[in-house]
Protein backbone atom coordinates (compact mmCIF):
# COMPACT_ATOMS: atom_id res chain seq x y z
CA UNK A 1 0.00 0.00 0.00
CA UNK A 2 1.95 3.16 -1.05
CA UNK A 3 1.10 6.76 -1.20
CA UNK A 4 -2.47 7.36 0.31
CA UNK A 5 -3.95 4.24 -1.87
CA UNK A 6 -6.28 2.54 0.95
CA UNK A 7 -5.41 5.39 3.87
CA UNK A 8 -8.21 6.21 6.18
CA UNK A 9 -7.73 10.18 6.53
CA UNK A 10 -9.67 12.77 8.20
CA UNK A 11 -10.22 15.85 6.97
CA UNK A 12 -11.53 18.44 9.34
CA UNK A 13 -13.77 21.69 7.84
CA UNK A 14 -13.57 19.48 4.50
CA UNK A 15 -16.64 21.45 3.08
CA UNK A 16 -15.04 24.05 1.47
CA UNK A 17 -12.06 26.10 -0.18
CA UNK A 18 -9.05 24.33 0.86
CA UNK A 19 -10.48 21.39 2.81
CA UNK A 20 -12.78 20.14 0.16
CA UNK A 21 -9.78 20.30 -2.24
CA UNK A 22 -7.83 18.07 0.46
CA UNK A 23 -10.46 15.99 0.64
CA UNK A 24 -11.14 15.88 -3.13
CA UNK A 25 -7.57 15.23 -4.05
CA UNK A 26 -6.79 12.73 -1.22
CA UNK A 27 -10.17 10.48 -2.40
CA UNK A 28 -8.64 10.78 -6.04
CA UNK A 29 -5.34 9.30 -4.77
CA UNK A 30 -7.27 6.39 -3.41
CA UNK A 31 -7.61 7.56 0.48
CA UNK A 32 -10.93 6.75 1.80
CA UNK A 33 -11.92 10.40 3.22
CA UNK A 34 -14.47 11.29 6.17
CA UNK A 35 -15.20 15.27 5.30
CA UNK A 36 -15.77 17.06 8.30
CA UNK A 37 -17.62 20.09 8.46
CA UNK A 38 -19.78 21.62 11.14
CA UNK A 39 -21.17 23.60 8.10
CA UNK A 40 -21.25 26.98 9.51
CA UNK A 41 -20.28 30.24 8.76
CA UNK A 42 -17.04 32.09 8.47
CA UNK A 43 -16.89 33.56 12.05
CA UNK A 44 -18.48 30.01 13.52
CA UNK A 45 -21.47 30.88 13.72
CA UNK A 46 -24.55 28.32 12.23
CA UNK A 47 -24.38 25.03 11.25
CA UNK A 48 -25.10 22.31 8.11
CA UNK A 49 -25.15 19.54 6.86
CA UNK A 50 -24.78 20.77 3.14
CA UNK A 51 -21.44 21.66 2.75
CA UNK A 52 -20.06 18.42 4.20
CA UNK A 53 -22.80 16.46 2.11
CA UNK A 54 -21.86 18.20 -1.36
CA UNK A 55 -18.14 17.65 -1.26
CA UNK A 56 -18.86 13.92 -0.39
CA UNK A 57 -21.20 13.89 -3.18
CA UNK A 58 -18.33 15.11 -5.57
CA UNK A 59 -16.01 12.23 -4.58
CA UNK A 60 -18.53 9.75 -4.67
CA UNK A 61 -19.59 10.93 -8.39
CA UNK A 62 -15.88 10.83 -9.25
CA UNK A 63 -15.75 6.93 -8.21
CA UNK A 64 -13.69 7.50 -4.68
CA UNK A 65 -14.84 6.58 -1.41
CA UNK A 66 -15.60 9.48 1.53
CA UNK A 67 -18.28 9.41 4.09
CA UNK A 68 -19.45 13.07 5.89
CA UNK A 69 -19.55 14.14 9.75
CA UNK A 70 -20.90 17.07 10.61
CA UNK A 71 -19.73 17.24 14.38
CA UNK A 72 -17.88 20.23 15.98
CA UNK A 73 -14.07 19.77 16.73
CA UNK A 74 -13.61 22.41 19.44
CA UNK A 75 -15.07 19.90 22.12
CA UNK A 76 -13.53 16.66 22.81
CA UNK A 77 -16.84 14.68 21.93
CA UNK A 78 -17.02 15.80 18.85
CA UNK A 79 -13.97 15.23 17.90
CA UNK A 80 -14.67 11.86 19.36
CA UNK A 81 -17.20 11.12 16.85
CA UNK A 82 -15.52 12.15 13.94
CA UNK A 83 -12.61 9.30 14.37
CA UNK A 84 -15.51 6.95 15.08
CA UNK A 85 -16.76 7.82 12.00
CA UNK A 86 -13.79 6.49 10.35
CA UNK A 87 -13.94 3.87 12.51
CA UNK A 88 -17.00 2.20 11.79
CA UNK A 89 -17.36 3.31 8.00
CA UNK A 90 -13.92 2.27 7.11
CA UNK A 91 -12.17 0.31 10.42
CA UNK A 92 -9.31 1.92 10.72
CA UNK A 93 -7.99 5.77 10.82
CA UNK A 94 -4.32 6.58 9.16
CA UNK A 95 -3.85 10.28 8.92
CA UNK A 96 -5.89 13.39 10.35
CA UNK A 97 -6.36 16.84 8.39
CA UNK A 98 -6.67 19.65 10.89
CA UNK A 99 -8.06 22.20 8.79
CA UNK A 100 -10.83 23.56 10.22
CA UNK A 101 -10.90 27.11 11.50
CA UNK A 102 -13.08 30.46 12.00
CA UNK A 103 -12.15 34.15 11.59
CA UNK A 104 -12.83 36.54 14.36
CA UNK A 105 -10.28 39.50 13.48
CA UNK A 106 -10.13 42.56 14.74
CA UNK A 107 -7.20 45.30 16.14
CA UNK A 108 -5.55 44.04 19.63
CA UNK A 109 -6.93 46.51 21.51
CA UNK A 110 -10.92 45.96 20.61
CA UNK A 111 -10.29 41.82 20.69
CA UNK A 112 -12.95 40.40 23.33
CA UNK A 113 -12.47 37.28 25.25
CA UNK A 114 -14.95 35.98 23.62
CA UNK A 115 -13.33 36.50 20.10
CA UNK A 116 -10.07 35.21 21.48
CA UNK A 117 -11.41 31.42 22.75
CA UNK A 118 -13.52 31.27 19.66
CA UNK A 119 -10.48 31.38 18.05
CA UNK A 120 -8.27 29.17 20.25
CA UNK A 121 -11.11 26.20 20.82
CA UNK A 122 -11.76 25.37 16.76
CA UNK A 123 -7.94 26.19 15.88
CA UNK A 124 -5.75 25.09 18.66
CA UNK A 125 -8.22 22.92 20.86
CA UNK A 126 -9.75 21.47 17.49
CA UNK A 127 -6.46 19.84 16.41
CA UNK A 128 -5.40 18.91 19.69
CA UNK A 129 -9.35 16.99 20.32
CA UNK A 130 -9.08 15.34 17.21
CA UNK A 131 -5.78 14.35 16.96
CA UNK A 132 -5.78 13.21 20.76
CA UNK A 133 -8.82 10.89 19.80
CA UNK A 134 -6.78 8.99 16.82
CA UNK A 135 -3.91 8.84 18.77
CA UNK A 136 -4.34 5.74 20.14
CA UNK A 137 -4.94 4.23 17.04
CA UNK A 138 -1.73 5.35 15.01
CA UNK A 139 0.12 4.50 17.92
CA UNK A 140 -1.47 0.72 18.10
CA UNK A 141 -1.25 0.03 14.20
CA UNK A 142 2.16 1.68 14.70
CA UNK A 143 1.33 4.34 11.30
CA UNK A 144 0.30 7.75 12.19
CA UNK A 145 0.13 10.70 9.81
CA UNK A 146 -0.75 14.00 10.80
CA UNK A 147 -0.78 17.53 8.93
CA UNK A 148 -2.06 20.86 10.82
CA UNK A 149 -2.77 24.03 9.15
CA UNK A 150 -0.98 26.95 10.57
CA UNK A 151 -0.35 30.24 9.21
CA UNK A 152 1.96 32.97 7.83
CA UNK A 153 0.47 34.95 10.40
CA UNK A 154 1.22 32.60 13.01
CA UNK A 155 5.12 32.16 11.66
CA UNK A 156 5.13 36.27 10.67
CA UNK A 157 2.26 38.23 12.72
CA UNK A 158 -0.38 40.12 10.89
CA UNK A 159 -2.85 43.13 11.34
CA UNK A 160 -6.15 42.52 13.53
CA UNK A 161 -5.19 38.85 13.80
CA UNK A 162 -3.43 38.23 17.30
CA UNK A 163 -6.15 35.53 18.25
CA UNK A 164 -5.87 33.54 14.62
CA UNK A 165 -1.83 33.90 14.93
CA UNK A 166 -1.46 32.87 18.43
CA UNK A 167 -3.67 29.74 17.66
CA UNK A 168 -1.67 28.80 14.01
CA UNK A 169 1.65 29.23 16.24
CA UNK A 170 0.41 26.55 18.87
CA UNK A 171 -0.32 24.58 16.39
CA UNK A 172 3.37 24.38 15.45
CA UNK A 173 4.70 24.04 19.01
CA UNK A 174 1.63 21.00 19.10
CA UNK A 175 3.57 19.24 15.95
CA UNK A 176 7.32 19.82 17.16
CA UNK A 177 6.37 17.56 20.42
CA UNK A 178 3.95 15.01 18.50
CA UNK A 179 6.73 14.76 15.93
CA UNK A 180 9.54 13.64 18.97
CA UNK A 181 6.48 11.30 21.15
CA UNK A 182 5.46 9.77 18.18
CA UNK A 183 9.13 8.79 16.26
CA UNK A 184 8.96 5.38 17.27
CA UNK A 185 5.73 4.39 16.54
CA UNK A 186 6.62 5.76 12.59
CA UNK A 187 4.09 8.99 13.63
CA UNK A 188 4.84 11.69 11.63
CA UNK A 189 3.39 15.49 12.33
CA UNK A 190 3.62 18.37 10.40
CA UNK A 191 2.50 21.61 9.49
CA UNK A 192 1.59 23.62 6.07
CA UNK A 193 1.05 27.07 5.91
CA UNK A 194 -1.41 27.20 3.02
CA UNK A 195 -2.01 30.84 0.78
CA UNK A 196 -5.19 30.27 -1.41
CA UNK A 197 -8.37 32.22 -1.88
CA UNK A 198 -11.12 31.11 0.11
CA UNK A 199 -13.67 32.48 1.71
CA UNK A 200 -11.59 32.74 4.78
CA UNK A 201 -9.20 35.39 2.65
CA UNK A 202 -11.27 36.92 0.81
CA UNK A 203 -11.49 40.33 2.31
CA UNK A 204 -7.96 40.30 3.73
CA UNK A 205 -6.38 39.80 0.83
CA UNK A 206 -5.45 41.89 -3.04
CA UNK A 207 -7.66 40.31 -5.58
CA UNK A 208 -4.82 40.26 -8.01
CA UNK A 209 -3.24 37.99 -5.29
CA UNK A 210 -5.93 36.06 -4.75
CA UNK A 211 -6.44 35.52 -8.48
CA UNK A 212 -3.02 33.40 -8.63
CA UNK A 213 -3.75 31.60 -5.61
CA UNK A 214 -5.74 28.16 -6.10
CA UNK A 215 -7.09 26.05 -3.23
CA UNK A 216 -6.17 23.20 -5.54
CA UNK A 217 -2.63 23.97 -5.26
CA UNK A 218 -2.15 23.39 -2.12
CA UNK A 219 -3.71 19.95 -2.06
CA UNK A 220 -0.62 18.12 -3.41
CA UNK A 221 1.74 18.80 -0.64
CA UNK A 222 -1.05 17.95 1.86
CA UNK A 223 -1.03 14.33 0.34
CA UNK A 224 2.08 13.97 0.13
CA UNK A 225 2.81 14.79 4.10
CA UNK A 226 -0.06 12.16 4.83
CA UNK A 227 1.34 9.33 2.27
CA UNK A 228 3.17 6.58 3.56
CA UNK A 229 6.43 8.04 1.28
CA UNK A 230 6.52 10.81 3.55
CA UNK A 231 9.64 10.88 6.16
CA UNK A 232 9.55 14.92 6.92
CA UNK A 233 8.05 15.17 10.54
CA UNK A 234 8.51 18.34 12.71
CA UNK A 235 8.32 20.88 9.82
CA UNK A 236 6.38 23.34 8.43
CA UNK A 237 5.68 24.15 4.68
CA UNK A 238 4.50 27.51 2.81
CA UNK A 239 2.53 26.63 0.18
CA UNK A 240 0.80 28.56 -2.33
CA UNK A 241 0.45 29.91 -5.94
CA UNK A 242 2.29 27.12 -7.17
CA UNK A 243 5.14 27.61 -4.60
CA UNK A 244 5.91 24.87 -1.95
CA UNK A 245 8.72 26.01 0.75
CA UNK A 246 10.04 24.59 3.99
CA UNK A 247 10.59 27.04 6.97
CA UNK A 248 12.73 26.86 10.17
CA UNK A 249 13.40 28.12 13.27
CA UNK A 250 17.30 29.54 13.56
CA UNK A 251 19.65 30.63 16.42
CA UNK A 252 23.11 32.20 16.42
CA UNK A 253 26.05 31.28 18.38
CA UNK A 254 25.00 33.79 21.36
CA UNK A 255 27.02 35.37 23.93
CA UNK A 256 27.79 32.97 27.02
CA UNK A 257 28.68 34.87 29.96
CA UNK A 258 30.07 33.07 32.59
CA UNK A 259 28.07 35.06 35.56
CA UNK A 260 25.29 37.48 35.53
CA UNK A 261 26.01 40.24 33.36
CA UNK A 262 25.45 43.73 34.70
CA UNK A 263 23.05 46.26 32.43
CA UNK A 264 25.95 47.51 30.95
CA UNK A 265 27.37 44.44 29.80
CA UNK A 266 24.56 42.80 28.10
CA UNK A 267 24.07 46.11 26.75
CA UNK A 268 27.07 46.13 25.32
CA UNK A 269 26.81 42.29 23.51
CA UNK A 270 23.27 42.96 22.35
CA UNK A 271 23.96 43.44 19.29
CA UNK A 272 25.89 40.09 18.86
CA UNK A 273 23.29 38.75 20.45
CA UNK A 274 20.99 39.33 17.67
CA UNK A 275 22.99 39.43 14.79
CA UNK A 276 21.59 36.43 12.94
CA UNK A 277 24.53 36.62 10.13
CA UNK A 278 25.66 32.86 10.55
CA UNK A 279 22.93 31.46 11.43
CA UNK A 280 22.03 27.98 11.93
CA UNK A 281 19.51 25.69 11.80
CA UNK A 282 18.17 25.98 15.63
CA UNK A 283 17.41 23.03 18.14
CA UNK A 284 16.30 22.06 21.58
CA UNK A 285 19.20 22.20 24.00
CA UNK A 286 17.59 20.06 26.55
């Protein structure tokens, strides 16, 4: 069984823009797909049964295999359900898509709470339900594939989005530890940092960007991450418009001082401190 011929993957907010083009293109492959999708709107509000329904319907018409859930992912039950789902439609569960997310933007200093755990419980708490509840599994059958969707704004920071970024950056500090727990039981986590036009971008965004920037795009390097080719674990991809890029976390050589440096004196190293000139490819030091 090679590539995703056979795999059992989830994919989470499956019923449109860039899930349903994971979902599409994974079913194509020969993955056996359960499309996720509370169905609601862009802020989270609402909920369906449509969305989830049509993009199964595509897949099915095009002779591949998916089944739909429409449960929530920001509580643990429902994210519960949705691996049963693949459990008793197809027996088994090999990979999990966490795509699904909601916008609630606005300028730091008019963010609510409310706004803020929106945010955090379908991005951050939504991968870690649903990838907690097929954990088990992947580490049982000893196969685990996993692919979160983070953001440039988590890596970079952007405008009116500290709840979004905050959220896409956990997301990334959630794959660097699943990568190292789940090494030996041939787990493999990663992130992609996707750039299409969706209905999630489309306000936030230059059309003439958005023009060059396909959903379907970004659906290759998804299936590749989940296929069993894939070795990568522990790293995150920009990809978009045709481009697919790896990006890292560096660190410099630093300044070791061999007792607490006075004011003055860290002062005075700060700025080879920070100078990131030879740079290297940074790691944990415990």
């Amino acid at each position: 069984m090679s590539g995703v011929q056979d795999k059992v993957v989830v994919v989470t907010g499956a019923g449109n823009g860039l899930g349903r083009s994971y979902a599409r293109f994974l079913a194509a492959n020969g993955a056996l797909v359960v499309v996720n999708d509370l169905g609601g709107a862009r802020d989270g509000s609402g909920a369906g049964t449509q969305a989830a329904d049509t993009v199964v319907e595509e897949i099915r018409s095009a002779g591949g295999k998916a089944v739909a859930s429409y449960d929530s992912v920001a509580d643990e039950s429902g994210a519960a359900a949705i691996i049963d789902t693949a459990l008793n439609e197809f027996g088994a569960v090999h990979g999990v898509v966490s795509n699904a997310g909601i916008l609630r933007d606005g300028a730091f200093h008019k963010m609510t709470a409310d706004s803020w755990d929106a945010v955090q419980k379908v991005h951050l708490y939504g991968g870690f339900n649903v990838i907690r509840a097929a954990w088990p599994h992947f580490r049982e059958q000893k196969f685990g594939r996993i692919v979160v969707a983070t953001s440039t704004s988590g890596l970079y920071g952007n405008f009116g989005q500290a709840n979004y970024a905050a959220a896409k950056a956990g997301l990334v500090g959630l794959i660097n530890t699943l990568a190292i727990e789940g090494a030996k039981y041939s787990i493999t986590a990663n992130a992609i940092a996707p750039m299409a036009a969706t209905r999630m971008t489309a306000d936030i965004a230059p059309q003439e960007l958005l023009d060059k920037l396909n959903p379907e795009l970004v659906a290759p390097a998804v299936g590749y991450l989940v296929s069993a080719e894939n070795e990568d674990t522990a790293s995150v991809f920009v990809v978009g418009g045709g481009l697919v890029h790896r990006v890292a976390q560096f660190q410099n050589d630093g300044v070791t001082f061999t007792a607490q440096p006075s004011l003055a004196e860290i002062t005075a190293k700060w700025s080879q401190i920070s100078d990131m000139s030879d740079a290297k490819l940074g790691s944990n030091p415990v």
